[in-house]
N, C-alpha and C. Protein backbone atom coordinates (compact mmCIF):
# COMPACT_ATOMS: atom_id res chain seq x y z
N UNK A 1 48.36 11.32 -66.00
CA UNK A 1 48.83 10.06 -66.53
C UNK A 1 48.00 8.94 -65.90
N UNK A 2 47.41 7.67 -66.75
CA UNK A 2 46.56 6.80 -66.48
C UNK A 2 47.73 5.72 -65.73
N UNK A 3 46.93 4.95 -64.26
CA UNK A 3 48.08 4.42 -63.88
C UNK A 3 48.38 3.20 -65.33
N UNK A 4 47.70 2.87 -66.03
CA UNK A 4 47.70 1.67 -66.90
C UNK A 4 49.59 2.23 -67.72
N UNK A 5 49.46 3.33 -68.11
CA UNK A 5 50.49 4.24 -68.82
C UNK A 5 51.45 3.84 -67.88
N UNK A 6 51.35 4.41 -66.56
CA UNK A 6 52.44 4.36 -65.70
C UNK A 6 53.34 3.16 -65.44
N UNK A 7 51.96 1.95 -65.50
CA UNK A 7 53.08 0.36 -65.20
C UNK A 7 53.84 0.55 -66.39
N UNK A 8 53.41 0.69 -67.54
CA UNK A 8 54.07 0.46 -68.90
C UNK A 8 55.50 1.31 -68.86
N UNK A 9 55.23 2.51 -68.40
CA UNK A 9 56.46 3.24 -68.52
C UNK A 9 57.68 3.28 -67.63
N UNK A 10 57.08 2.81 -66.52
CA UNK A 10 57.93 2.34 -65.43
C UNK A 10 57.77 1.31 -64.46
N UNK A 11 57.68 0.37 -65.28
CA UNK A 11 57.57 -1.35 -64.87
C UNK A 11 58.25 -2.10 -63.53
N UNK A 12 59.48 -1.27 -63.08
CA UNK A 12 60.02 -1.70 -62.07
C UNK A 12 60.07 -0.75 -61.22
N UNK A 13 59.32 0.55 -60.90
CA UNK A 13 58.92 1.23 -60.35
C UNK A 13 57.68 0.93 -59.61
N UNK A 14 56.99 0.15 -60.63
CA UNK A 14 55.43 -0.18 -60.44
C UNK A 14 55.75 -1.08 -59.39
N UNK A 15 56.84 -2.02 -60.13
CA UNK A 15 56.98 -3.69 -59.08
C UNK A 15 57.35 -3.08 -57.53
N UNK A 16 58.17 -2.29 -57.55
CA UNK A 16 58.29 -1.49 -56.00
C UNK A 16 57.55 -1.29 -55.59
N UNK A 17 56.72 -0.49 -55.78
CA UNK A 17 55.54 -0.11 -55.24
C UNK A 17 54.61 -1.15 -54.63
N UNK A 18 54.45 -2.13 -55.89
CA UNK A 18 53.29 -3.00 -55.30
C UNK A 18 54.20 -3.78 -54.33
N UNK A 19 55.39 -3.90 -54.22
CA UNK A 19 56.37 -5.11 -53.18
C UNK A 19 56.07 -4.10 -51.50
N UNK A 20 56.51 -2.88 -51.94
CA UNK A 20 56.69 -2.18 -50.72
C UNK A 20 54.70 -2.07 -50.02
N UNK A 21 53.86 -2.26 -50.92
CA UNK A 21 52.52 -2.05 -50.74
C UNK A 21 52.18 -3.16 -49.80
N UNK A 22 52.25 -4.57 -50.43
CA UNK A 22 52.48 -6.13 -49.93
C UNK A 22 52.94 -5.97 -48.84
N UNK A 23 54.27 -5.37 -48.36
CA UNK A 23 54.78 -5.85 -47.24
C UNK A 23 54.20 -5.11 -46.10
N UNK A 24 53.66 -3.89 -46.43
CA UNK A 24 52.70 -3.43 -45.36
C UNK A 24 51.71 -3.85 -44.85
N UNK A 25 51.20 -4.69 -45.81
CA UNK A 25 49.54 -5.04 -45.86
C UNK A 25 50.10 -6.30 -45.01
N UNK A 26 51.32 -7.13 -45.32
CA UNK A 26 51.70 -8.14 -44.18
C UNK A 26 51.85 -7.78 -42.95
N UNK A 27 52.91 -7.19 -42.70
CA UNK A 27 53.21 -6.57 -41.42
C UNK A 27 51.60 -6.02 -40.84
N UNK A 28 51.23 -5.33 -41.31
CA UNK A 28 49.73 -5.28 -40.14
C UNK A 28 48.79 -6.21 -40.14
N UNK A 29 48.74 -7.24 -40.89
CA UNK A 29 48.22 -8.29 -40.47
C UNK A 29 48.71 -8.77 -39.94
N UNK A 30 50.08 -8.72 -39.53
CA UNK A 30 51.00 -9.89 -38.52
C UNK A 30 51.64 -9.20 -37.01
N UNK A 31 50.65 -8.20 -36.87
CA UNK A 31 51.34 -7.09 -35.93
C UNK A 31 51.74 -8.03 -34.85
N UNK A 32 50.36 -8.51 -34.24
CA UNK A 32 50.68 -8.88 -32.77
C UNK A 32 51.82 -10.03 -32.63
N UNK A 33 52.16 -11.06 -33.72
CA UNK A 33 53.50 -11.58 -33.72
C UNK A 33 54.67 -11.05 -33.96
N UNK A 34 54.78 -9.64 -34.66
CA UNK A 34 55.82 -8.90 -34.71
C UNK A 34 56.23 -8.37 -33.65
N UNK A 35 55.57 -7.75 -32.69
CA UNK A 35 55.19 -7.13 -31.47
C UNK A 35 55.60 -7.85 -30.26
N UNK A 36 55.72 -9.60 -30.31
CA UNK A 36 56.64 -10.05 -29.03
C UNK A 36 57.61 -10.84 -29.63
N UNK A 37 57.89 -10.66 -30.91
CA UNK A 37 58.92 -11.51 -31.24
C UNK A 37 60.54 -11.29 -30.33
N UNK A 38 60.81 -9.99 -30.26
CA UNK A 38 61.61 -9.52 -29.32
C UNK A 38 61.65 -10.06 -28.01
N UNK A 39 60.63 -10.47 -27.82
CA UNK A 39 60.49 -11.23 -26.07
C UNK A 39 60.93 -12.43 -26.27
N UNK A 40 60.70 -13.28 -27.64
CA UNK A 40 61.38 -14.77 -27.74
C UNK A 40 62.57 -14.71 -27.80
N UNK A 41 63.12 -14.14 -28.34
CA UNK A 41 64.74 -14.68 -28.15
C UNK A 41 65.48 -14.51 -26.71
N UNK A 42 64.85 -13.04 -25.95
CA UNK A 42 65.42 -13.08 -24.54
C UNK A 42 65.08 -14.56 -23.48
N UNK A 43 63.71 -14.96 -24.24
CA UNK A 43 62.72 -15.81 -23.18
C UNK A 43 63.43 -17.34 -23.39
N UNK A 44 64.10 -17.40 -24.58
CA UNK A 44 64.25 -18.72 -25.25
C UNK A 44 66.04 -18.99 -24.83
N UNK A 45 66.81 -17.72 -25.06
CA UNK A 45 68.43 -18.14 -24.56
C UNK A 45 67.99 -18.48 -22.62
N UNK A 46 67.28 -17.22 -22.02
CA UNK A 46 67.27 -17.57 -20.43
C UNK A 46 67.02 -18.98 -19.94
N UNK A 47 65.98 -19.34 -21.05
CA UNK A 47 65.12 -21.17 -20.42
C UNK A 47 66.16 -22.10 -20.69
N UNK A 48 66.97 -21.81 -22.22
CA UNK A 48 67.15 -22.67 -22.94
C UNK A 48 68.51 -22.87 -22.47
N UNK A 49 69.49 -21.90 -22.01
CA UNK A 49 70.36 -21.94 -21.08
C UNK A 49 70.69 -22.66 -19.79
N UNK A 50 69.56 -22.43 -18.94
CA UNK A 50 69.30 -22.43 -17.63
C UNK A 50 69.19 -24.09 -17.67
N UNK A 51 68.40 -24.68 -19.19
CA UNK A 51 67.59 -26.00 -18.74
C UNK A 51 69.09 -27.20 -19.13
N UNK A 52 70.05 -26.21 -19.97
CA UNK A 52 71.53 -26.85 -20.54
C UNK A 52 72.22 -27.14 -19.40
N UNK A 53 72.45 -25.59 -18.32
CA UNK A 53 73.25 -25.61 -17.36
C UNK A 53 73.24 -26.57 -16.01
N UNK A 54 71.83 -26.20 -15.51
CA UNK A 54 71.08 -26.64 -14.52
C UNK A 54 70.68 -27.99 -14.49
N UNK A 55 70.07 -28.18 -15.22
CA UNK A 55 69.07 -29.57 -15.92
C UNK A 55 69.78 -30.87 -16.03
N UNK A 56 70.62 -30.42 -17.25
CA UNK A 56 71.85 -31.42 -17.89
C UNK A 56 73.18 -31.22 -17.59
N UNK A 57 73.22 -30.21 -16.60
CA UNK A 57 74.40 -30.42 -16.12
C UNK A 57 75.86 -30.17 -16.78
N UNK A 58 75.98 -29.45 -18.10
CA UNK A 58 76.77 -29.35 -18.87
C UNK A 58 77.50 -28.24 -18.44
N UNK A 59 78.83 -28.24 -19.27
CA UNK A 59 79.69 -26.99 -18.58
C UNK A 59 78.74 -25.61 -19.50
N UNK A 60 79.78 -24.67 -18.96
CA UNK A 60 78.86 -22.90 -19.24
C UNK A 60 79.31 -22.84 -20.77
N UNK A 61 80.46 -23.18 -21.19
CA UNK A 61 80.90 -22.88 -22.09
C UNK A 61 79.85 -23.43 -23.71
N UNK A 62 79.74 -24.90 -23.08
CA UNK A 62 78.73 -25.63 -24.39
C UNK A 62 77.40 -24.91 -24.06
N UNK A 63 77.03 -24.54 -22.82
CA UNK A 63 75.76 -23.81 -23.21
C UNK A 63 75.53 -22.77 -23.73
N UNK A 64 76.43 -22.21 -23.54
CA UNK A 64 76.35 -20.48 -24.15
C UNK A 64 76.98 -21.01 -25.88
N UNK A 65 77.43 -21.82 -26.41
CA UNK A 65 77.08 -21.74 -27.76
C UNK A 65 75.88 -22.63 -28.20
N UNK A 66 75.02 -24.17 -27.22
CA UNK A 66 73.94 -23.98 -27.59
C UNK A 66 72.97 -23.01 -27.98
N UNK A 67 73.17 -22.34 -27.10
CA UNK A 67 71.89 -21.47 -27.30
C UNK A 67 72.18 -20.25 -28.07
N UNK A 68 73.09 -20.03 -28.68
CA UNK A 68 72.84 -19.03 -29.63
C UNK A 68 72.58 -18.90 -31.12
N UNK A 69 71.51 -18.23 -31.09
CA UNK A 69 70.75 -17.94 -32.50
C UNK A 69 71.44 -16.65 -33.44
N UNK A 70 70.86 -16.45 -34.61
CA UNK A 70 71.14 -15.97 -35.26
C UNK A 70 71.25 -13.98 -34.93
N UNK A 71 69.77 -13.77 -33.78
CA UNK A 71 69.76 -12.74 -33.37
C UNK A 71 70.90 -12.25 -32.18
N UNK A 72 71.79 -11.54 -32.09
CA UNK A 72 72.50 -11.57 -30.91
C UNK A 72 71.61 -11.18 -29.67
N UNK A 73 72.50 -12.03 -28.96
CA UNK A 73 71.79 -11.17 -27.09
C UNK A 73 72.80 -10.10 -26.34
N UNK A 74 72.15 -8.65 -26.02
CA UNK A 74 73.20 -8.08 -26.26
C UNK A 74 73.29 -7.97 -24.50
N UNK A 75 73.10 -9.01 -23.96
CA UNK A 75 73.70 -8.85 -21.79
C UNK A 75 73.35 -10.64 -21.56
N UNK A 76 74.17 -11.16 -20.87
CA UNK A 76 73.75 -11.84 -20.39
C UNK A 76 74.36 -12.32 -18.94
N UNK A 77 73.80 -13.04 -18.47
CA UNK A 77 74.65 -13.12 -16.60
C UNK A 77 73.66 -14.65 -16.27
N UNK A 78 74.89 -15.07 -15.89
CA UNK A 78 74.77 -16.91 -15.07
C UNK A 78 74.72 -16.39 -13.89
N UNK A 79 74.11 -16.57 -12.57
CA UNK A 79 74.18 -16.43 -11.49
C UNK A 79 74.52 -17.74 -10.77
N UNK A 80 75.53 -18.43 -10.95
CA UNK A 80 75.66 -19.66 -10.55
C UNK A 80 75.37 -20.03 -9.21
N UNK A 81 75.56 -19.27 -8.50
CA UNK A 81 74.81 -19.51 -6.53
C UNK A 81 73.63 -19.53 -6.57
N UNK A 82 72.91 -18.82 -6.86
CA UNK A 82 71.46 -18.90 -7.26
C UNK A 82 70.62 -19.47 -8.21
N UNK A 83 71.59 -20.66 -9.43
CA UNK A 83 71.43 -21.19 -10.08
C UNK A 83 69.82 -20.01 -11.37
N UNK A 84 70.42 -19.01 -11.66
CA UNK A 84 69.48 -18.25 -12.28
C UNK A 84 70.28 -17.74 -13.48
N UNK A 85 69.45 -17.52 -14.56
CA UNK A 85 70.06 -16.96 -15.84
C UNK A 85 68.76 -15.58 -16.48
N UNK A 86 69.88 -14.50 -16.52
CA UNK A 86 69.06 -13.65 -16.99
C UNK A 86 70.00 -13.03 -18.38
N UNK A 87 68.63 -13.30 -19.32
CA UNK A 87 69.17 -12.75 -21.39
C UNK A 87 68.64 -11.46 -21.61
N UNK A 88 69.08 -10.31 -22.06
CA UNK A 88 68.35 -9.48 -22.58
C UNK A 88 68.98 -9.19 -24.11
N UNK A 89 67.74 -9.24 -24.62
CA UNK A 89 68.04 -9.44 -26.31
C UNK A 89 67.03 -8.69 -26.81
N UNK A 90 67.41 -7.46 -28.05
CA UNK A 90 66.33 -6.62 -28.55
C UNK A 90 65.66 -5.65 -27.52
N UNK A 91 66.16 -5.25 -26.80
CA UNK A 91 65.71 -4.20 -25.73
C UNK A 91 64.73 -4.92 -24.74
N UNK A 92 64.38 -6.78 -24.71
CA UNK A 92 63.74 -7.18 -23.53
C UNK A 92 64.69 -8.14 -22.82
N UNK A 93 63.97 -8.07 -21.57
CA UNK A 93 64.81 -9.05 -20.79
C UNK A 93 64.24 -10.09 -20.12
N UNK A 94 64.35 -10.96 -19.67
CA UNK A 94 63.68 -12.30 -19.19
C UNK A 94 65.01 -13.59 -18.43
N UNK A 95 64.52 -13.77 -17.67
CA UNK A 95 65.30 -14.46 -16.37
C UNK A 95 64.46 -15.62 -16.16
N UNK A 96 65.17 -17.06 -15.91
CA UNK A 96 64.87 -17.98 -15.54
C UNK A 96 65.70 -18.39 -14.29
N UNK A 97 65.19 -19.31 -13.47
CA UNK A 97 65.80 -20.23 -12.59
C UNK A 97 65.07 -21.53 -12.41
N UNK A 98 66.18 -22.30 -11.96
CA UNK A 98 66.52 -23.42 -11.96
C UNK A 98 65.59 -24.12 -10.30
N UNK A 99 64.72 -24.77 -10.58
CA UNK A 99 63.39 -25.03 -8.95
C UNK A 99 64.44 -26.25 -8.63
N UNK A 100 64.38 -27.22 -9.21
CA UNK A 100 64.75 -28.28 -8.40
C UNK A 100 64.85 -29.40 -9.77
N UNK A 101 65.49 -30.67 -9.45
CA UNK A 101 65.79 -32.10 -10.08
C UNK A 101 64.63 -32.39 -11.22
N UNK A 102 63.20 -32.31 -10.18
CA UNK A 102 62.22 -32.57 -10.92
C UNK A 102 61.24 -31.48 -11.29
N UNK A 103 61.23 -30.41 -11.56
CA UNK A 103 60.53 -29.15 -11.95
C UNK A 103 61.70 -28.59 -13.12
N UNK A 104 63.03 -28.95 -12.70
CA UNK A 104 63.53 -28.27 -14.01
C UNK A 104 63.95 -26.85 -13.82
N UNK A 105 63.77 -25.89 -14.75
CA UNK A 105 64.48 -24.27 -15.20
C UNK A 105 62.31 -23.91 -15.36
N UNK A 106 62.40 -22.94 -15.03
CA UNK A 106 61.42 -21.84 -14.98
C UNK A 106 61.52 -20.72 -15.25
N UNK A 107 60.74 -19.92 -16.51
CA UNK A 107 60.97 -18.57 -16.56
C UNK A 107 59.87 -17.69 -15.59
N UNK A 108 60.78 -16.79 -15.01
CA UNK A 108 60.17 -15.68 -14.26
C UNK A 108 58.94 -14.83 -15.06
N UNK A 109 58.38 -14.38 -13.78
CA UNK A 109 57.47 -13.69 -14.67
C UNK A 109 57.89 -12.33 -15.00
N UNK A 110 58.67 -11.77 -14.01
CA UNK A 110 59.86 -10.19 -14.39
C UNK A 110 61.34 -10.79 -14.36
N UNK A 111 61.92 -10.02 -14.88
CA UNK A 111 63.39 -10.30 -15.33
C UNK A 111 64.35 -9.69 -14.23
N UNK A 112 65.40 -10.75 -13.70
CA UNK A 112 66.09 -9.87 -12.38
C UNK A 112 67.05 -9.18 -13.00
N UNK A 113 67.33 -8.34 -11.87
CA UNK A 113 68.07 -6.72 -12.64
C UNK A 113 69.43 -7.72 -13.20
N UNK A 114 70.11 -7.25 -13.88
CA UNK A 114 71.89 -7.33 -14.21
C UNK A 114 72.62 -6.87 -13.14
N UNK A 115 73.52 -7.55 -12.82
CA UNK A 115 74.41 -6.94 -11.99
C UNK A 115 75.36 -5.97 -12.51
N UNK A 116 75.88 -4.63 -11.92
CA UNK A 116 76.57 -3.70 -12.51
C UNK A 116 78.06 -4.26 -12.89
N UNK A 117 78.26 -3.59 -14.38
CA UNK A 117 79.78 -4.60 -14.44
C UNK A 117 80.76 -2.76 -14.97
C-alpha cells in the first residue's frame, strides 16, 4: 500500500502518527531543558520560600501557599533554628539558607538530608 493510499484511507491515523512523530522530534531537540526541569521546581519552592520566610519576614503559613505551583513538592522541612529550607520535588532536592539582612536566602550547592519523620 502507497503511503499516499494510506493518508486517504486512514486520515486520522495518519494525523497520529505525524502528532506523535512531531512530538519526538521536539522533545529531542529540547532534551537538555527537559532534563533539569525537575531541578526547578525543587530549586524555586527552597529560594522562593526561604526568601518569603527569612527575607520578608512573613508567617510559614502565607509562605508555603506562596510558593506553590502547579507541580506538587512531594517533602518539604523549615528548619527554623537554622533558618534553612529544604524542597524535594520530582525525585530532586535542593536546600537553601538564609546568610544574613543583606545577602538574603541562598541556594546550596547539595541539598541537606530531611530529617526522619
Amino acid at each position: 500500500m502507497s503511503p499516499i493510499k494510506l493518508i486517504k484511507t486512514r486520515p486520522f491515523s495518519s494525523l497520529l502518527l505525524l502528532a506523535i512523530l512531531l512530538s519526538g522530534a521536539w522533545a529531542w531537540a529540547n532534551r537538555t531543558y527537559l532534563q533539569v526541569f525537575p531541578d526547578i521546581v525543587s530549586a524555586y519552592t527552597a529560594k522562593e520560600y526561604c526568601s518569603c520566610r527569612y527575607v520578608m519576614d512573613n508567617p510559614a503559613d502565607y509562605c508555603a501557599s506562596y510558593v506553590k505551583l502547579s507541580l506538587p513538592v512531594s517533602d518539604f522541612f523549615d528548619d527554623v533554628a537554622h533558618k534553612q529550607v529544604t524542597a524535594t520535588g520530582l525525585g530532586r532536592s535542593h536546600s537553601a539558607v538564609w546568610l544574613s539582612p543583606r545577602q538574603g536566602c541562598q541556594l546550596l550547592p547539595q541539598a541537606l538530608a530531611l530529617p526522619s519523620r
